[in-house]
Protein backbone atom coordinates (compact mmCIF):
# COMPACT_ATOMS: atom_id res chain seq x y z
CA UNK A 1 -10.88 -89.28 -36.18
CA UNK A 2 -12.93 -92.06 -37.74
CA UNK A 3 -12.77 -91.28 -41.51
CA UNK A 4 -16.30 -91.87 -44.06
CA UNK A 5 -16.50 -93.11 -47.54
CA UNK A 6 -19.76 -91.96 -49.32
CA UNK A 7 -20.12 -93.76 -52.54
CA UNK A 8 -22.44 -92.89 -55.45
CA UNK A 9 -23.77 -95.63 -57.18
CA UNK A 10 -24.22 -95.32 -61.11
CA UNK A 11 -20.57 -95.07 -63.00
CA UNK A 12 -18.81 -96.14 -59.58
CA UNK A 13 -19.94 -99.03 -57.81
CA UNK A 14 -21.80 -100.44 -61.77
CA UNK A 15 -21.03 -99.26 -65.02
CA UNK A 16 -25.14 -98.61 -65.21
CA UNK A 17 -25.04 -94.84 -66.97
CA UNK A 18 -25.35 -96.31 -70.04
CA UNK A 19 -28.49 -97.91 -68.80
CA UNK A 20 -29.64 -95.17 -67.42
CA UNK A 21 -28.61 -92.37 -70.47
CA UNK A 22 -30.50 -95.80 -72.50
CA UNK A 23 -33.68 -95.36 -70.36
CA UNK A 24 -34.05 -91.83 -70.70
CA UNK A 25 -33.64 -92.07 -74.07
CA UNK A 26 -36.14 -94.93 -74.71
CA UNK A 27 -38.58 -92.69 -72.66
CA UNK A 28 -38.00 -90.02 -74.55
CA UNK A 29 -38.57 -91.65 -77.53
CA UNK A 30 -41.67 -92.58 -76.53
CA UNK A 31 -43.31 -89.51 -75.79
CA UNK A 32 -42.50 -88.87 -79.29
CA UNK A 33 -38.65 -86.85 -79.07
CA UNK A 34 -35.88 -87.59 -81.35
CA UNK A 35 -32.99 -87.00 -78.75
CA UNK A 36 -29.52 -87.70 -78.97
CA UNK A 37 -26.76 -89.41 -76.35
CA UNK A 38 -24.73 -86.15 -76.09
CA UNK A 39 -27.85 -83.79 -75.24
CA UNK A 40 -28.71 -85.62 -72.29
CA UNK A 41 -24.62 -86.39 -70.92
CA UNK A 42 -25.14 -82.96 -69.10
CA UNK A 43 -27.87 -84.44 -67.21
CA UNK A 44 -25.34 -87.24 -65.76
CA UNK A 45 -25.88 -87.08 -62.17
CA UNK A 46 -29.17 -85.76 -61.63
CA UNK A 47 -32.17 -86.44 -60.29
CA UNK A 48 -35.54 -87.89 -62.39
CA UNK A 49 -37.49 -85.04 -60.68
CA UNK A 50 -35.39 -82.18 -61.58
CA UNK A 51 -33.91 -83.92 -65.02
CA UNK A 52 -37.43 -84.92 -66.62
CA UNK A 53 -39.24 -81.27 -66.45
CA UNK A 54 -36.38 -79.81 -68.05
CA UNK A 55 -36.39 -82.28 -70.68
CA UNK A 56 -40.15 -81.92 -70.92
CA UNK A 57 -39.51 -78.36 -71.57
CA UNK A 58 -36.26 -78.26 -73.64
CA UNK A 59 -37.78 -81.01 -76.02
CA UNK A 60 -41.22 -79.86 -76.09
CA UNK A 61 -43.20 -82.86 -74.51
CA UNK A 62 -46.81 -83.12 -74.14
CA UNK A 63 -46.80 -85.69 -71.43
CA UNK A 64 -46.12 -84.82 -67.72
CA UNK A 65 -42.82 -85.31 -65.75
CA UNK A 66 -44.98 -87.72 -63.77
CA UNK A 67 -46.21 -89.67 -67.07
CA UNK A 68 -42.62 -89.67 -68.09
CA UNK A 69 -40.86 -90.86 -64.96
CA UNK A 70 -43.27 -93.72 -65.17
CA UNK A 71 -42.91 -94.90 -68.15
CA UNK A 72 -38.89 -95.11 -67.23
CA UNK A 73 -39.33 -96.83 -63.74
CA UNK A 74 -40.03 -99.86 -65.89
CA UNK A 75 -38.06 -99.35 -68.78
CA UNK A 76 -34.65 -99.06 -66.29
CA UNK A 77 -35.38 -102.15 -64.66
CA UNK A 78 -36.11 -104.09 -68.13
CA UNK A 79 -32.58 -102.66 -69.43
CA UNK A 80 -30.51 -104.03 -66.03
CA UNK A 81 -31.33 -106.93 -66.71
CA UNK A 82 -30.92 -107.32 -70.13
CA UNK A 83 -27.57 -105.89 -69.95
CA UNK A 84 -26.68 -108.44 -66.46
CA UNK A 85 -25.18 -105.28 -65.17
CA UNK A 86 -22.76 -106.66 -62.29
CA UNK A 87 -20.41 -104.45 -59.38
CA UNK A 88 -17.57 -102.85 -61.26
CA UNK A 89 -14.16 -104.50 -61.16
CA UNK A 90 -11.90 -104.02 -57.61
CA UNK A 91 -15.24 -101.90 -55.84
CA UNK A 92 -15.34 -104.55 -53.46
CA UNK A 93 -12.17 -105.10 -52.58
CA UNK A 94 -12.15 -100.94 -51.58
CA UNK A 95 -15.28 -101.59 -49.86
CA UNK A 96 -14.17 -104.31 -47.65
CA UNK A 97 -10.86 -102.70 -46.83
CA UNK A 98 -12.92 -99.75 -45.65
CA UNK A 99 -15.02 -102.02 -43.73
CA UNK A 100 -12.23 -103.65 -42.29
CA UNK A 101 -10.34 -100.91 -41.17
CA UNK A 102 -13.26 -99.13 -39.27
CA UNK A 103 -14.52 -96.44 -41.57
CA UNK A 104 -18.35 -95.22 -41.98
CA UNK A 105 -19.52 -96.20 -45.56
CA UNK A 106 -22.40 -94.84 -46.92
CA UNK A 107 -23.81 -94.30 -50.15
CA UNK A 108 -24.89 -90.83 -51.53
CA UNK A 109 -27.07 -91.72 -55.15
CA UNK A 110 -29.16 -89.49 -57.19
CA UNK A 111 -31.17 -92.65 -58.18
CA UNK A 112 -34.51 -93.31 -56.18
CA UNK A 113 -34.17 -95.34 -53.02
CA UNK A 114 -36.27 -98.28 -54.83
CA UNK A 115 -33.78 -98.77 -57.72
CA UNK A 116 -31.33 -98.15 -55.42
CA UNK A 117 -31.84 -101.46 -53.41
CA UNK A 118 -33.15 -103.28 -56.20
CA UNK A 119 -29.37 -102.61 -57.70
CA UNK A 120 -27.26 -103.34 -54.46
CA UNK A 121 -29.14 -106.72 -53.93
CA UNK A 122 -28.54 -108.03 -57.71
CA UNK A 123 -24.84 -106.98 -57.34
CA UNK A 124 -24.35 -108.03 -54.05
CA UNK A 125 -22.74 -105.11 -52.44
CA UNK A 126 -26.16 -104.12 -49.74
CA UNK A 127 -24.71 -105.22 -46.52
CA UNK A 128 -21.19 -102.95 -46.95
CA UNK A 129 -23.50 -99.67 -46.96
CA UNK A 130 -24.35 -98.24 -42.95
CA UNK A 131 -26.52 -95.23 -44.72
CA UNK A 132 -28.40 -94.95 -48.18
CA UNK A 133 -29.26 -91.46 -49.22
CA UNK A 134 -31.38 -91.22 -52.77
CA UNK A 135 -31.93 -88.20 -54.40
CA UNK A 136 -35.42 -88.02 -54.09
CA UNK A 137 -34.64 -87.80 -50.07
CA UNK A 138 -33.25 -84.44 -50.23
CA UNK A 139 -34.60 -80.65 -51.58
CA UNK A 140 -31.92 -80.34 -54.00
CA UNK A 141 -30.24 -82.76 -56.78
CA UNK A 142 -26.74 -82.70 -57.36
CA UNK A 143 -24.28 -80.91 -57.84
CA UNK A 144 -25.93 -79.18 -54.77
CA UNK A 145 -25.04 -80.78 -51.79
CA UNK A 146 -27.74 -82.18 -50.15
CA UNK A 147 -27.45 -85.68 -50.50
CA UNK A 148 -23.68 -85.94 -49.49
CA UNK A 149 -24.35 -83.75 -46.26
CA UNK A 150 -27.65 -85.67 -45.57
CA UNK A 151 -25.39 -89.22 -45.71
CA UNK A 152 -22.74 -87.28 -43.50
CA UNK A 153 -25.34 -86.68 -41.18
CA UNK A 154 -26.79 -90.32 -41.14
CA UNK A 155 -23.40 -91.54 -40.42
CA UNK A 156 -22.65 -88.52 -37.88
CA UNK A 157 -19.69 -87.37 -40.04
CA UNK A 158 -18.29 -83.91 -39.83
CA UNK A 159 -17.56 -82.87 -43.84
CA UNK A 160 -13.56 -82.66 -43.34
CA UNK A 161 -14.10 -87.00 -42.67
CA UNK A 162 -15.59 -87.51 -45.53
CA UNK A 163 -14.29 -88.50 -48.93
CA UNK A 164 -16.33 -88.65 -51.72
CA UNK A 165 -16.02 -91.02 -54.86
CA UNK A 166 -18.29 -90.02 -58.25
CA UNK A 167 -17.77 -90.48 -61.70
CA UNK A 168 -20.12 -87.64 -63.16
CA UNK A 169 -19.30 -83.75 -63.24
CA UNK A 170 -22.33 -82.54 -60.84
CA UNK A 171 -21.38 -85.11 -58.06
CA UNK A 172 -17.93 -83.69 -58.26
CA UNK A 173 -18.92 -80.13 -58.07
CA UNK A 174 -21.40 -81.72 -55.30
CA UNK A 175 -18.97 -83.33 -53.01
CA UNK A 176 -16.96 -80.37 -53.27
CA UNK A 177 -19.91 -77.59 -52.29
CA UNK A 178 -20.42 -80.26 -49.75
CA UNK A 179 -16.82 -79.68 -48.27
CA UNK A 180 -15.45 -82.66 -48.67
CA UNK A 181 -13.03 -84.21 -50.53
CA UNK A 182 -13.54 -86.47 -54.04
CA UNK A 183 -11.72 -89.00 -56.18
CA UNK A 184 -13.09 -88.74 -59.09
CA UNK A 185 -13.31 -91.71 -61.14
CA UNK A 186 -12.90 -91.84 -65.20
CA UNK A 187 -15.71 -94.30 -66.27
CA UNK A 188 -15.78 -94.32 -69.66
CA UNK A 189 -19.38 -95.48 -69.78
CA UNK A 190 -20.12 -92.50 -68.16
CA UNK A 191 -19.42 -90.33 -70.88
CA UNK A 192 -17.42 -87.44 -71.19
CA UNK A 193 -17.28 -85.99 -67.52
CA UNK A 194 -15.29 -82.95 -66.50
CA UNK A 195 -13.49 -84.53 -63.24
CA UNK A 196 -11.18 -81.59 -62.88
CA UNK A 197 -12.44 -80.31 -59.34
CA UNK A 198 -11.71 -83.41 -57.84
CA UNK A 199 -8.81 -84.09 -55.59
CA UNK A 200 -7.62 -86.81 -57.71
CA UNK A 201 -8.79 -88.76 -60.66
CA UNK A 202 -8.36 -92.37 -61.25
CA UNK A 203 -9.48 -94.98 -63.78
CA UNK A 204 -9.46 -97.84 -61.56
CA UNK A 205 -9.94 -98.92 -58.48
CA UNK A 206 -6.60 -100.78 -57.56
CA UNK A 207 -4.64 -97.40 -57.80
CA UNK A 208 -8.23 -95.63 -56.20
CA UNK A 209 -7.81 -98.14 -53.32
CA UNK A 210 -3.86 -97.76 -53.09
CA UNK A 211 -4.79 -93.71 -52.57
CA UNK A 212 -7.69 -93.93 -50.51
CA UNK A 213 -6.49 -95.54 -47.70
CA UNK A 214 -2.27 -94.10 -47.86
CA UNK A 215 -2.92 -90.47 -48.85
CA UNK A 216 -6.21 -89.39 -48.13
CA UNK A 217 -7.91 -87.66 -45.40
């Protein structure tokens, strides 16, 4: 049975939540809401269509989703590189082991395909990745399913291959409603993320790599 990795990007493969939770609030900001750090932390994970309606309507925003979203698509990119985000320490060396030993890799992100790309080519990890699934390709955000079972599909993996690795609390409980297995990883960056429905939890990739490929699946 040829086993599958499905990575998620932000908090695994670059420590980029802060940019993100950073973006969100700048946008926020701008459309005139005083928001704080820990009242967007639960939206870790999510999708900009599904997380910027809800903030339009817990925060009571005059501007559109659309207006919003916007606004950000610029503001994220401005922030990445400002902050020379770069692949997180010992990712690659998991990702070429995988590669070398035969297994499907694929990548499973909330983020929208553009960013998505824009991201793997300034850190250098593109080429590693046989299937890219963004949020925006799917009917539901995480922690439904749908992106990890669409990448399974792209990479014509059963569920029961697949092992998925997320740093957030929705792609945990995703992975898992998606049948599969998860490491969770402890970023700190990411903020304070209940990992607890994973099948392990590590906080870093030399012991993630030692487990992946000795224990798992």
């Amino acid at each position: 049975m040829k086993h599958t990795l499905l990575f998620d990007m932000d908090g695994v493969l670059i420590d980029s939540q802060p940019v993100h939770f950073q973006a969100d609030l700048d946008t926020l900001a701008h459309f005139g809401a005083k928001v704080t750090l820990e009242e967007i932390i639960p939206f870790a994970g999510t999708t900009n269509p599904l997380r910027f309606p809800r903030y339009r309507q817990q925060f009571a925003i005059k501007a559109t989703a659309e207006e919003m979203m916007a606004y950000r698509a610029k503001r994220v990119r401005e922030l990445f590189v400002q902050n020379h985000c770069c692949a997180i320490e010992g990712v690659q060396e998991v990702l070429e082991e995988g590669k070398q030993m035969g297994w499907s890799i694929g990548l499973a992100s909330s983020t929208e395909r553009s960013l998505i790309l824009w991201i793997l080519e300034q850190i250098g990890l593109k080429s590693y990745f046989e299937a890219i699934i963004s949020g925006e390709e799917v009917a539901h955000s995480k922690p439904a399913p749908d992106v990890f079972l669409a990448a399974a599909k792209a990479l014509k993996a059963a569920p029961e291959q697949c092992l998925v690795i997320e740093d957030s609390a929705n792609g945990v409980l995703a992975g898992k409603r998606a049948g599969m297995k998860v490491l969770g990883y402890q970023n700190p960056t990411s903020g304070p993320q209940d990992l607890s429905l994973a099948d392990r939890v590590v906080t870093d990739f030399i012991t993630a790599k030692l487990w992946i490929f000795s224990e798992v699946l």
